[in-house]
Protein backbone atom coordinates (compact mmCIF):
# COMPACT_ATOMS: atom_id res chain seq x y z
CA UNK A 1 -37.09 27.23 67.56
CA UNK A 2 -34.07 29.46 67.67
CA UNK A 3 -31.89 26.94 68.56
CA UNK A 4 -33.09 24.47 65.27
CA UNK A 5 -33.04 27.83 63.10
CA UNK A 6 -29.70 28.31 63.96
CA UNK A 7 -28.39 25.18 62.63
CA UNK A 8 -30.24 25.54 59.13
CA UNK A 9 -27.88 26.77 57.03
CA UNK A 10 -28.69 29.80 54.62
CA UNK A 11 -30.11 29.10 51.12
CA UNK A 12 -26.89 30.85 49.51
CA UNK A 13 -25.24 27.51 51.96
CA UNK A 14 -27.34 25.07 50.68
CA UNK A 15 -26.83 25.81 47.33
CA UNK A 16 -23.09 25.98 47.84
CA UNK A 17 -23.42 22.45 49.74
CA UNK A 18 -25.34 20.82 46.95
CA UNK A 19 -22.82 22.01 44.11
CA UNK A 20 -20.01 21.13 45.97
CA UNK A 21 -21.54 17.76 46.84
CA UNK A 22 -22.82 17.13 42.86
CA UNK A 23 -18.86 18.13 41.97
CA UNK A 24 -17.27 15.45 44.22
CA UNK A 25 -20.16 12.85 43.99
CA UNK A 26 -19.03 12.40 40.52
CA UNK A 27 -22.06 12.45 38.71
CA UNK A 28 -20.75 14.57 35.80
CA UNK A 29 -22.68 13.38 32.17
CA UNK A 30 -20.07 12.83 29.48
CA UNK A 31 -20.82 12.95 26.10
CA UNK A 32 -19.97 10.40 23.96
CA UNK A 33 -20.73 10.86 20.22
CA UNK A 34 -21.80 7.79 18.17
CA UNK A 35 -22.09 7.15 14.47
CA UNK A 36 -26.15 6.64 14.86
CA UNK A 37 -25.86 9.98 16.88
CA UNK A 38 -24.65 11.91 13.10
CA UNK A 39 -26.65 12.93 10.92
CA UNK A 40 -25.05 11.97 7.24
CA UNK A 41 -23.16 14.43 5.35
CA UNK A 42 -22.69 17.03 8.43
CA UNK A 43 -19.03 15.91 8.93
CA UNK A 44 -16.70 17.95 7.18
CA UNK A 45 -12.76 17.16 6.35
CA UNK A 46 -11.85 19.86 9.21
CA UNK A 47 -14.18 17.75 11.40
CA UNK A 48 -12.03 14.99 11.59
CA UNK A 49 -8.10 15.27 12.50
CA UNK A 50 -5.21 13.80 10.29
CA UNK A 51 -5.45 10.05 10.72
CA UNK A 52 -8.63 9.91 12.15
CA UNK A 53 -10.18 7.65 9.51
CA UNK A 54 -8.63 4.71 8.58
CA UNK A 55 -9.76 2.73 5.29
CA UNK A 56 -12.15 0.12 7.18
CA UNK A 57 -14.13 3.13 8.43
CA UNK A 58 -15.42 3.29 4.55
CA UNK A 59 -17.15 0.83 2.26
CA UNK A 60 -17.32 0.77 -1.30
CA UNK A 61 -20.45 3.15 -2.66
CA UNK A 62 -21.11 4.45 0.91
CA UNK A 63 -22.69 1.32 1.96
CA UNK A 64 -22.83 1.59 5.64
CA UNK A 65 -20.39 4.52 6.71
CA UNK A 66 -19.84 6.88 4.31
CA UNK A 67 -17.37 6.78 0.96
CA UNK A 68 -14.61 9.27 -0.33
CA UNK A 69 -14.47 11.15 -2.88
CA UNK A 70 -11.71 9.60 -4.76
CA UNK A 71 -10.69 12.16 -6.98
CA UNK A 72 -9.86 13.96 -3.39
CA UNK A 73 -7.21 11.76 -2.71
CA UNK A 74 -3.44 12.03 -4.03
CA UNK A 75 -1.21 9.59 -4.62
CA UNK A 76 0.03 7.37 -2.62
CA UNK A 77 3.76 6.52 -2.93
CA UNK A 78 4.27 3.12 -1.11
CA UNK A 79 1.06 1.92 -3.57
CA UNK A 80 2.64 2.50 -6.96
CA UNK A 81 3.23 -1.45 -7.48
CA UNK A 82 0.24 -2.45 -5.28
CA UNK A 83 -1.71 -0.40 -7.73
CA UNK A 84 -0.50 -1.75 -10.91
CA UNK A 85 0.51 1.91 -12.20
CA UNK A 86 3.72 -0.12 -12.22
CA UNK A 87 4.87 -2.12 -15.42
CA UNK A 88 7.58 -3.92 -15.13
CA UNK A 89 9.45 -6.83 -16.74
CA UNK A 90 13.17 -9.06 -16.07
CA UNK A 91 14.47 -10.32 -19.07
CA UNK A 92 17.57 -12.49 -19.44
CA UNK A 93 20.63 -11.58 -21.88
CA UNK A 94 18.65 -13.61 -24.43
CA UNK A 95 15.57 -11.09 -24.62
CA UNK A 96 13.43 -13.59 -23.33
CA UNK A 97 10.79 -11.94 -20.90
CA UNK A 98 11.22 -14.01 -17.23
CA UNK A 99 8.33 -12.14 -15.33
CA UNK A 100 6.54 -8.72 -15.34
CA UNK A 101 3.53 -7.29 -15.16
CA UNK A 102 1.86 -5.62 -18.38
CA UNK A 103 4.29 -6.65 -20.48
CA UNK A 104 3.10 -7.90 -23.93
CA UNK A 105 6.30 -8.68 -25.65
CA UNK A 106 9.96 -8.21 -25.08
CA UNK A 107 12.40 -8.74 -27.96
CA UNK A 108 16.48 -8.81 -28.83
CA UNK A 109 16.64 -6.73 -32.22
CA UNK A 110 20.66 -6.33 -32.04
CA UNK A 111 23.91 -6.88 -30.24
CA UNK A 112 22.80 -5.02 -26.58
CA UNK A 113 19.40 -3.84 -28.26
CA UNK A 114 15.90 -5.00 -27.20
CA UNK A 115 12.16 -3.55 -26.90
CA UNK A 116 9.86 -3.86 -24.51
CA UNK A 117 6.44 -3.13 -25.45
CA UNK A 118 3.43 -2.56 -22.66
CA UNK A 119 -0.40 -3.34 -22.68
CA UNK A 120 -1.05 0.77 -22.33
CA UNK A 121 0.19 3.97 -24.02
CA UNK A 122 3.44 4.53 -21.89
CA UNK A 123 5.34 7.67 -23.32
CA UNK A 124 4.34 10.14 -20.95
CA UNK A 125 5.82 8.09 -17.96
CA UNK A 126 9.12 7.49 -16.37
CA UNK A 127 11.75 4.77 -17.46
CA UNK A 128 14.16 2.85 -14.80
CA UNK A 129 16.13 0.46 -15.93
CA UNK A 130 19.33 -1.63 -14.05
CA UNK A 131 21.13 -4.43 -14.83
CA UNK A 132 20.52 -7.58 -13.10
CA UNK A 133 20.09 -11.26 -13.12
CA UNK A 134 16.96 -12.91 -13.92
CA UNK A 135 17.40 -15.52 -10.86
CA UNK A 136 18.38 -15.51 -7.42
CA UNK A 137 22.27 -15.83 -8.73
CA UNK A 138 24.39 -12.89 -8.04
CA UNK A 139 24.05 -10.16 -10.53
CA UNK A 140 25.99 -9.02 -13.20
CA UNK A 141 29.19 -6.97 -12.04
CA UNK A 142 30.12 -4.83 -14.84
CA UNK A 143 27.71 -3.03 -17.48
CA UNK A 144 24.87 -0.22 -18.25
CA UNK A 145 21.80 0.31 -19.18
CA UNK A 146 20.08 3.29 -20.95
CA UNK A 147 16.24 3.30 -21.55
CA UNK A 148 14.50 5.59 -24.02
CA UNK A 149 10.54 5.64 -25.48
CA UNK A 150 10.57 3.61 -28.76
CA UNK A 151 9.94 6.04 -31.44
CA UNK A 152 7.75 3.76 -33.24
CA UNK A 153 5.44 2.14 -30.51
CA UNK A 154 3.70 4.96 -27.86
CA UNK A 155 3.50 1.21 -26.12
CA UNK A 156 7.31 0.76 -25.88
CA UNK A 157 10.89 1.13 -24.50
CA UNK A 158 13.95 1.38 -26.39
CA UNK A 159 17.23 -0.76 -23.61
CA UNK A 160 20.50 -0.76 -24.46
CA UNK A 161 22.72 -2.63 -22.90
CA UNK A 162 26.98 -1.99 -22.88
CA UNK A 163 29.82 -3.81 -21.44
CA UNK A 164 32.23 -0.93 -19.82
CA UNK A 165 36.22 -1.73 -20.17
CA UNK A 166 39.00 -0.28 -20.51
CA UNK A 167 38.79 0.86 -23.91
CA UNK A 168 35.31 2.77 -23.61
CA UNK A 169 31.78 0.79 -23.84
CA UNK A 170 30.31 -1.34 -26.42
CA UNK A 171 27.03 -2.93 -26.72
CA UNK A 172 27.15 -6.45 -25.12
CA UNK A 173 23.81 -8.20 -24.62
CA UNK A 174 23.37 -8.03 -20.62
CA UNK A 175 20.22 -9.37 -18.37
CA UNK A 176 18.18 -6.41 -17.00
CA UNK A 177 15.23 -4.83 -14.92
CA UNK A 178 13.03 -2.68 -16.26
CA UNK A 179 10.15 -0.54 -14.33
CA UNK A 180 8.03 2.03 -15.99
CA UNK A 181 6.48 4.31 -13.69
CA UNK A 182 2.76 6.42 -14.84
């Protein structure tokens, strides 16, 4: 009886054997969190690290995952034109509108003067103007452009077009791009 008490090991040993064997045996739980494992609203914004979330995580009205609060968000540069907080319109030396978006009407009132009036209230935004072709031809190689809010439309832009020489600029009527940016 000695002899088989010998070769039991101590219950500090078995305990020690039995850890060490549960460590290397591998049977370790891991926790995985699922969506059907969170309760709704307990996830906060410090929850979650920078691009986490991606826009198919969400549907519209929190249908089935969640929504964001929109007035949250800032903008987002690369959308501008996706948007449509864009308006834009190419017209030809003519004054003849080729393509835009929001444009309503686009006129020649004078040698290198036209107007270009919007479908929205426009003075509080930002004016760009270059100029260009209308087509794929190459553009235009000498002239300017200057853009200012027509005084008597809050819908529209004032372009003046000028032929740079030698002797100083005059107004010459010139193709140009025009993007108004709210």
């Amino acid at each position: 009886m000695t002899r088989i008490r010998r070769l039991m090991p101590s219950p500090a040993m078995a305990v020690a054997l039995l850890a060490l064997f549960m460590a290397m045996g591998g049977s370790a739980y891991a926790l995985v969190v699922t969506s059907g494992s969170i309760k709704n609203n307990t996830i906060r914004s410090e929850d979650v690290h920078n691009g986490g979330l991606l826009g198919k995580d969400f549907r519209k009205n929190g249908v089935g995952g969640g929504a964001i609060k929109e007035s949250s968000l800032g903008a987002v540069p690369a959308a501008l034109l996706a948007h449509g907080s864009a308006r834009f319109t190419v017209v030809n030396a003519g004054g003849q509108a080729v393509r835009g978006r929001g444009t309503t009407s686009v006129s020649r009132t004078g040698q290198g003067r036209y107007q270009a009036i919007f479908d929205a209230n426009i003075r509080n935004c930002a004016y760009y103007a270059t100029v260009g072709g209308p087509s794929a031809a190459a553009p235009p190689i000498d002239g300017i452009v200057s853009v200012s809010a027509l005084g008597s439309n809050v819908n529209g832009v004032d372009v003046r077009t000028e032929n740079v020489g030698q002797n100083g600029a005059s107004q010459a009527d010139k193709p140009f791009h025009l993007v108004v940016f709210c």
